[in-house]
Protein backbone atom coordinates (compact mmCIF):
# COMPACT_ATOMS: atom_id res chain seq x y z
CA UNK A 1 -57.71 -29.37 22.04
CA UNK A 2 -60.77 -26.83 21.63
CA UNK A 3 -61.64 -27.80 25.13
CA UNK A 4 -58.83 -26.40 26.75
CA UNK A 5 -58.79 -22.94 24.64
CA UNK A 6 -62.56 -22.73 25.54
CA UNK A 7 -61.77 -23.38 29.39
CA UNK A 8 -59.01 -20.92 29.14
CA UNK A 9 -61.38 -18.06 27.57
CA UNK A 10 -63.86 -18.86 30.50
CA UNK A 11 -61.33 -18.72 33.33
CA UNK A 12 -59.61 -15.55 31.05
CA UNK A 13 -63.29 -13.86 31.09
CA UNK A 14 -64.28 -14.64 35.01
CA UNK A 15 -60.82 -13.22 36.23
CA UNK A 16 -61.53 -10.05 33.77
CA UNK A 17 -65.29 -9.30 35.38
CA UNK A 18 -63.96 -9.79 38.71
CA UNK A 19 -60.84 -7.62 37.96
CA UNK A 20 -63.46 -5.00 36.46
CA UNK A 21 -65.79 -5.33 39.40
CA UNK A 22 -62.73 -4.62 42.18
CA UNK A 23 -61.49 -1.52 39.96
CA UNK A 24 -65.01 -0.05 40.14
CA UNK A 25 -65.11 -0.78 43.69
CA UNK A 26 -62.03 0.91 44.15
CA UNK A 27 -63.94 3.88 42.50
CA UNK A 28 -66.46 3.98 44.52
CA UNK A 29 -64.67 4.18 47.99
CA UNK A 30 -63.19 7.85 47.70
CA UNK A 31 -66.20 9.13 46.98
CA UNK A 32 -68.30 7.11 49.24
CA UNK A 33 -65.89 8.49 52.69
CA UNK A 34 -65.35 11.91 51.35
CA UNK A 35 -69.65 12.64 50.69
CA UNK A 36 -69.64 13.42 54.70
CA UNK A 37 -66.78 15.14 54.79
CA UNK A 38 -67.27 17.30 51.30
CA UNK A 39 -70.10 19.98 52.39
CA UNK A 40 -68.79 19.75 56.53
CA UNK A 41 -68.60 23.52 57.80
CA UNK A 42 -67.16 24.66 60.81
CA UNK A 43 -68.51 27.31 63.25
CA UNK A 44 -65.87 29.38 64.61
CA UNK A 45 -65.34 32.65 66.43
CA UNK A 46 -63.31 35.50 64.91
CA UNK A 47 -61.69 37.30 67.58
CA UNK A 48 -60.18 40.57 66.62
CA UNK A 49 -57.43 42.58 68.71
CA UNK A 50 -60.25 45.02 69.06
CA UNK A 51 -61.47 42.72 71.72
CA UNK A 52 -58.42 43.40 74.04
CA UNK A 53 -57.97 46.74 73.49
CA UNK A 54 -55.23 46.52 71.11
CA UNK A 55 -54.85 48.43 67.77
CA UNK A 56 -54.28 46.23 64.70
CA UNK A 57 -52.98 46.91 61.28
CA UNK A 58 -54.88 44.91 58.39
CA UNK A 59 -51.99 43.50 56.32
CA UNK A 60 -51.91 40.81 53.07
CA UNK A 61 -49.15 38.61 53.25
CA UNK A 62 -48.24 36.99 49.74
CA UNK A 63 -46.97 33.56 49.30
CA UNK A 64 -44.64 32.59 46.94
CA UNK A 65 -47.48 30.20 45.10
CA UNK A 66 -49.65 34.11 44.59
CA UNK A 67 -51.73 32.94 47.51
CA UNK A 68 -52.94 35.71 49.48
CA UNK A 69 -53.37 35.55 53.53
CA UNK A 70 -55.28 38.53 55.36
CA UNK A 71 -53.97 39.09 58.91
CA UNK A 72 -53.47 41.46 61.66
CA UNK A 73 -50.32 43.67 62.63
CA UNK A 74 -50.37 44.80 66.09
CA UNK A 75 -47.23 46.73 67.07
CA UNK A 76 -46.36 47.81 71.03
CA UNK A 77 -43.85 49.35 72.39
CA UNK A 78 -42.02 46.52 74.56
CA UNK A 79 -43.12 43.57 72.83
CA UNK A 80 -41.82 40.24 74.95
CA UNK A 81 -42.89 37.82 72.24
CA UNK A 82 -43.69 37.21 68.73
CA UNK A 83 -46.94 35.12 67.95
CA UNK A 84 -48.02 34.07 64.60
CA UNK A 85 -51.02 32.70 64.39
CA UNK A 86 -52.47 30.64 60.96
């Protein structure tokens, strides 16, 4: 009888390190794809209406979550489209 309670604690402890070892594993993944991606910084142009002769209006737009978005209002007089542009 002591022989099976022993081979139970045995199979009991290998399935608990492996389970243990997989969890950590699982750990280790996010942070192992997002380390290229964390500090990645993109070069990009501003272009400002300036640029084509065109008078803008600095304006903050609000969000509802207190976020606030700088943009540009440019009005003219016979506008033929409306472009937003995030």
């Amino acid at each position: 009888m002591k022989k099976r309670h022993s081979k139970w604690k045995i199979l009991v402890g290998i399935i608990m390190i492996f389970l243990c070892v997989f969890l950590v594993f699982l750990a280790i993944i996010p942070f192992q794809i997002m380390g290229d991606i964390d500090n990645y910084c993109i070069d990009v142009e501003v272009v400002s209406p300036n640029n084509f002769g065109l008078i803008p209006k600095d304006v903050i737009l609000r969000t509802q979550d207190e976020l606030n978005i700088a943009a540009w209002e440019v009005e003219i007089t016979n506008p033929k489209a409306i472009v937003i542009l995030l």
